[in-house]
Protein backbone atom coordinates (compact mmCIF):
# COMPACT_ATOMS: atom_id res chain seq x y z
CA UNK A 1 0.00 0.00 0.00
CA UNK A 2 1.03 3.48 -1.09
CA UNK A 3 0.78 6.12 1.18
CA UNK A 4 0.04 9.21 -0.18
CA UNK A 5 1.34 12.98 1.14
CA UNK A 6 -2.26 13.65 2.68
CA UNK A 7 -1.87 11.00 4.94
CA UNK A 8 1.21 11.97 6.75
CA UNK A 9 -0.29 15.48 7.36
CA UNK A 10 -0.97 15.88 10.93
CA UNK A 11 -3.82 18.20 11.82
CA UNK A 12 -3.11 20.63 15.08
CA UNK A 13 -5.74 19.97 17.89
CA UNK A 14 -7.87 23.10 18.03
CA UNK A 15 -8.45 24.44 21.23
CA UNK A 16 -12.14 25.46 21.85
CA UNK A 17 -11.95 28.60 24.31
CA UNK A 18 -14.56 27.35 26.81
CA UNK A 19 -12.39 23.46 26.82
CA UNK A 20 -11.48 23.14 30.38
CA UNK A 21 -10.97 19.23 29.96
CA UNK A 22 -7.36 19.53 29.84
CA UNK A 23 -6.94 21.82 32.78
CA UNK A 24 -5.89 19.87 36.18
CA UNK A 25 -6.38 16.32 34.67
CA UNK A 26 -3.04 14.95 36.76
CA UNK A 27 -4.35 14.63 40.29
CA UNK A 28 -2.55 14.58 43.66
CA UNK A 29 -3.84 14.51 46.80
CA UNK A 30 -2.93 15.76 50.29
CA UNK A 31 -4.51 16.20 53.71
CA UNK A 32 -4.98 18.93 55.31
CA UNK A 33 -3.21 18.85 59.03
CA UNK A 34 -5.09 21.64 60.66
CA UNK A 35 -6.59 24.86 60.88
CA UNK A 36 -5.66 27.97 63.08
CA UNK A 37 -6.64 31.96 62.74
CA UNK A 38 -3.94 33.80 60.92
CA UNK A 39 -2.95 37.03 62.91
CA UNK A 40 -2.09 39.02 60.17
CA UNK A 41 -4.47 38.59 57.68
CA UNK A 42 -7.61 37.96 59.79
CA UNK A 43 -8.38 34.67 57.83
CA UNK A 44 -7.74 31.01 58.34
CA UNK A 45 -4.07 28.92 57.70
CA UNK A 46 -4.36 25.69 56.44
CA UNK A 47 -0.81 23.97 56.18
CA UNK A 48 -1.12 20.49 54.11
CA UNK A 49 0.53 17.49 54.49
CA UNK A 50 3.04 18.38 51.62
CA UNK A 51 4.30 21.48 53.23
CA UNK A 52 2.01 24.26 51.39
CA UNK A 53 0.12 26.54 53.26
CA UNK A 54 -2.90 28.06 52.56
CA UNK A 55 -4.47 31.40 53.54
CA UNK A 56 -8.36 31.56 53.53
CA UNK A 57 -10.32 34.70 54.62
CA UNK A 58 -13.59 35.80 53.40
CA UNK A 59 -14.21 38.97 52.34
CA UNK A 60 -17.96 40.67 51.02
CA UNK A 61 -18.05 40.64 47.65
CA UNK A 62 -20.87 42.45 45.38
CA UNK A 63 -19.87 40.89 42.32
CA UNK A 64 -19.76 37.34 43.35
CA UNK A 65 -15.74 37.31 42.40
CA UNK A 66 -12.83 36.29 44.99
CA UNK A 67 -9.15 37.12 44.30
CA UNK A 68 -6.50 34.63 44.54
CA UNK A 69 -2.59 34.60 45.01
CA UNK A 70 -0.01 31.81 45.31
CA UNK A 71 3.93 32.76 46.39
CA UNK A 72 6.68 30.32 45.97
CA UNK A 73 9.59 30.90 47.51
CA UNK A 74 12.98 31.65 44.86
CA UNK A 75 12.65 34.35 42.15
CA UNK A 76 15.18 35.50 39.54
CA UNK A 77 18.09 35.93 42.28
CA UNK A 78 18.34 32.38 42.62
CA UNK A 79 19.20 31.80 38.80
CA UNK A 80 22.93 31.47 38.12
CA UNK A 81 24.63 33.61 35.54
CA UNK A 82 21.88 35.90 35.10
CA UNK A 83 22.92 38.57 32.89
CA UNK A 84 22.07 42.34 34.53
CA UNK A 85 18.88 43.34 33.22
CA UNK A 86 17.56 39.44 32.17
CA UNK A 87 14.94 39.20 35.35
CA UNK A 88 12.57 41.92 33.74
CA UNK A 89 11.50 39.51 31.46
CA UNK A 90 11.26 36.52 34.31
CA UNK A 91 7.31 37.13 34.15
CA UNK A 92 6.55 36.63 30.35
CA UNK A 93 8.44 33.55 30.62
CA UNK A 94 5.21 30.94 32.40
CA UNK A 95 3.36 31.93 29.50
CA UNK A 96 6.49 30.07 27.16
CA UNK A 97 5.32 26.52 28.74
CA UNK A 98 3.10 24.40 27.40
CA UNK A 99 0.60 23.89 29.99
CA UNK A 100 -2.00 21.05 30.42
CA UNK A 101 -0.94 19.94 26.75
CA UNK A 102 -1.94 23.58 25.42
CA UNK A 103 0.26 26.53 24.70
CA UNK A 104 0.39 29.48 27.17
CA UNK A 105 -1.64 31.39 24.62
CA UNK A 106 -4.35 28.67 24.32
CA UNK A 107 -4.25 28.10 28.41
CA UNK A 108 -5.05 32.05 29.05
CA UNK A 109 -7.30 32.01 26.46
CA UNK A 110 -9.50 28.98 27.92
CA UNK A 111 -9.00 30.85 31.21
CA UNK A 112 -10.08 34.32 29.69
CA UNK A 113 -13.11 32.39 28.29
CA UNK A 114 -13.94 31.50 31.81
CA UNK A 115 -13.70 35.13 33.22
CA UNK A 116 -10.41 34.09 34.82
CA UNK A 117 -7.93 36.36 35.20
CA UNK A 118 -4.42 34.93 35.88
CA UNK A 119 -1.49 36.83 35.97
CA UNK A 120 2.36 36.64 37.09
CA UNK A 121 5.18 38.11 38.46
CA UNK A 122 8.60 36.65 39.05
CA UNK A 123 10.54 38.94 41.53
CA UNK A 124 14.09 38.75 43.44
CA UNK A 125 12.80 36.51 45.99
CA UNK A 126 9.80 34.86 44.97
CA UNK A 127 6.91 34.29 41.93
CA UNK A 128 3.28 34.94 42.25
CA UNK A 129 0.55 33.75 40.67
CA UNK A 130 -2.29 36.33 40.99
CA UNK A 131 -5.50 37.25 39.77
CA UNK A 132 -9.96 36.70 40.14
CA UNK A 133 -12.51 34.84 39.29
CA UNK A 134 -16.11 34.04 39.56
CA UNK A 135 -17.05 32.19 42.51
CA UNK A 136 -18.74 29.51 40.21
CA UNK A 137 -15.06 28.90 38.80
CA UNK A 138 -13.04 28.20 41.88
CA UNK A 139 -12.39 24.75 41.43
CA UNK A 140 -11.16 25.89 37.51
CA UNK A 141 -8.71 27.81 39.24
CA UNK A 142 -7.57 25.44 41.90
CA UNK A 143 -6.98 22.97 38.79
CA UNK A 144 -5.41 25.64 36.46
CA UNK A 145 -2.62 26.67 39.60
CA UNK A 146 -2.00 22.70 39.82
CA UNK A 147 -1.59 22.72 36.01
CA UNK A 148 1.13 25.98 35.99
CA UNK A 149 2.85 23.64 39.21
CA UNK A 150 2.59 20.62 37.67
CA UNK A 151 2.06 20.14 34.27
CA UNK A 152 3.72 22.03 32.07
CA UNK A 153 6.90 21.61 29.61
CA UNK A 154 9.38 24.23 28.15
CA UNK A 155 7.73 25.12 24.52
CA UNK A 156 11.38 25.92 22.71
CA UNK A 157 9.18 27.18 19.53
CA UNK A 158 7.53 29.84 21.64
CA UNK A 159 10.43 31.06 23.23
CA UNK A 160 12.31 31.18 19.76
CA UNK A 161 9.51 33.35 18.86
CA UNK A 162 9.34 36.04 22.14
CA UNK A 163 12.97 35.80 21.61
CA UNK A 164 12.63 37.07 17.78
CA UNK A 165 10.08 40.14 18.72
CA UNK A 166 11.60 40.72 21.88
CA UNK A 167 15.13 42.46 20.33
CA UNK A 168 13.58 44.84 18.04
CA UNK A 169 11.49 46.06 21.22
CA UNK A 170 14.62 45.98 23.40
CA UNK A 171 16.78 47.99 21.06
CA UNK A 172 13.95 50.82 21.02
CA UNK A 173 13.91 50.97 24.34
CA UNK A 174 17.53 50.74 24.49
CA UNK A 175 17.92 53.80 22.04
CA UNK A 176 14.40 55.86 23.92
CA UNK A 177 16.60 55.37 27.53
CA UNK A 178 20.43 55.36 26.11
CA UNK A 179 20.52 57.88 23.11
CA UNK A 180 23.57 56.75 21.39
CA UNK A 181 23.74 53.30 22.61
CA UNK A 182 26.10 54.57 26.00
């Protein structure tokens, strides 16, 4: 049997901006070990069995929305040979993974879909993952931070890319903020 050029073509999986399927799919558990007020916030602490803590505290909401925030500990300071200047761009870089078998594009776009609003920051000392949400789509967002933990790969064709429209940016910049290249 010949097999003809058409049949080696492989067709890209679309993703529908409303799919959520892929989002969370690998599953861990872990118990929770107690409870306790948190002085400084007001709220609750719940520290897990695997070492992360939680901070809950509920706050009156008109628009039926609650923010959300997750810290882990080691930002850009902890990366060795660094060049000066190369942590500004620490925060794009989450959105060069491939996450829950979709692109960083196609991941905030699903999220977007959902009225999720996801952001991050990378700084000296830590990186946050930030943002709100409807209250109907907490458990979408509980699954999409375990997919950005968890499930996601290095996508070298998307960082090729930033890295292509990234230097014409940089070098106006550089010129705007060092006239003559100083």
């Amino acid at each position: 049997n010949a097999v003809s050029a058409a049949d080696n073509i492989q067709y890209p999986w679309i993703v529908s901006d409303g799919d959520t399927l892929m989002i969370g799919k690998k599953r861990s558990r872990t118990k929770l070990k107690s409870s306790s007020p948190h002085a400084v916030s007001g709220g609750e602490l719940w520290p897990f069995a695997n070492g992360m803590k939680v901070i809950f505290k509920q706050q009156p909401s008109p628009s039926k929305e609650f923010s959300f925030s997750m810290l882990i500990n080691g930002g850009f300071s902890t990366v060795k040979d660094l060049a000066i200047g190369e942590g500004a761009f620490f925060s794009d870089m989450l959105w060069l993974y491939d996450i829950a078998g979709m692109s960083g594009y196609n991941f905030q776009k699903v999220l977007n879909a959902n009225n999720v609003n996801l952001k991050s920051s990378v700084t000296l000392s830590d990186m946050r993952l930030y943002g709100s949400a409807p209250s109907d789509k907490f458990l979408l967002v509980i699954k999409a931070l375990t997919s950005v933990a968890n499930d996601r790969a290095l996508n070298t064709a998307a960082f090729e890319s930033y890295k292509r429209l990234e230097k014409p940016q940089r070098a106006v910049l550089d010129s705007l903020m060092y006239p003559g290249y100083r």
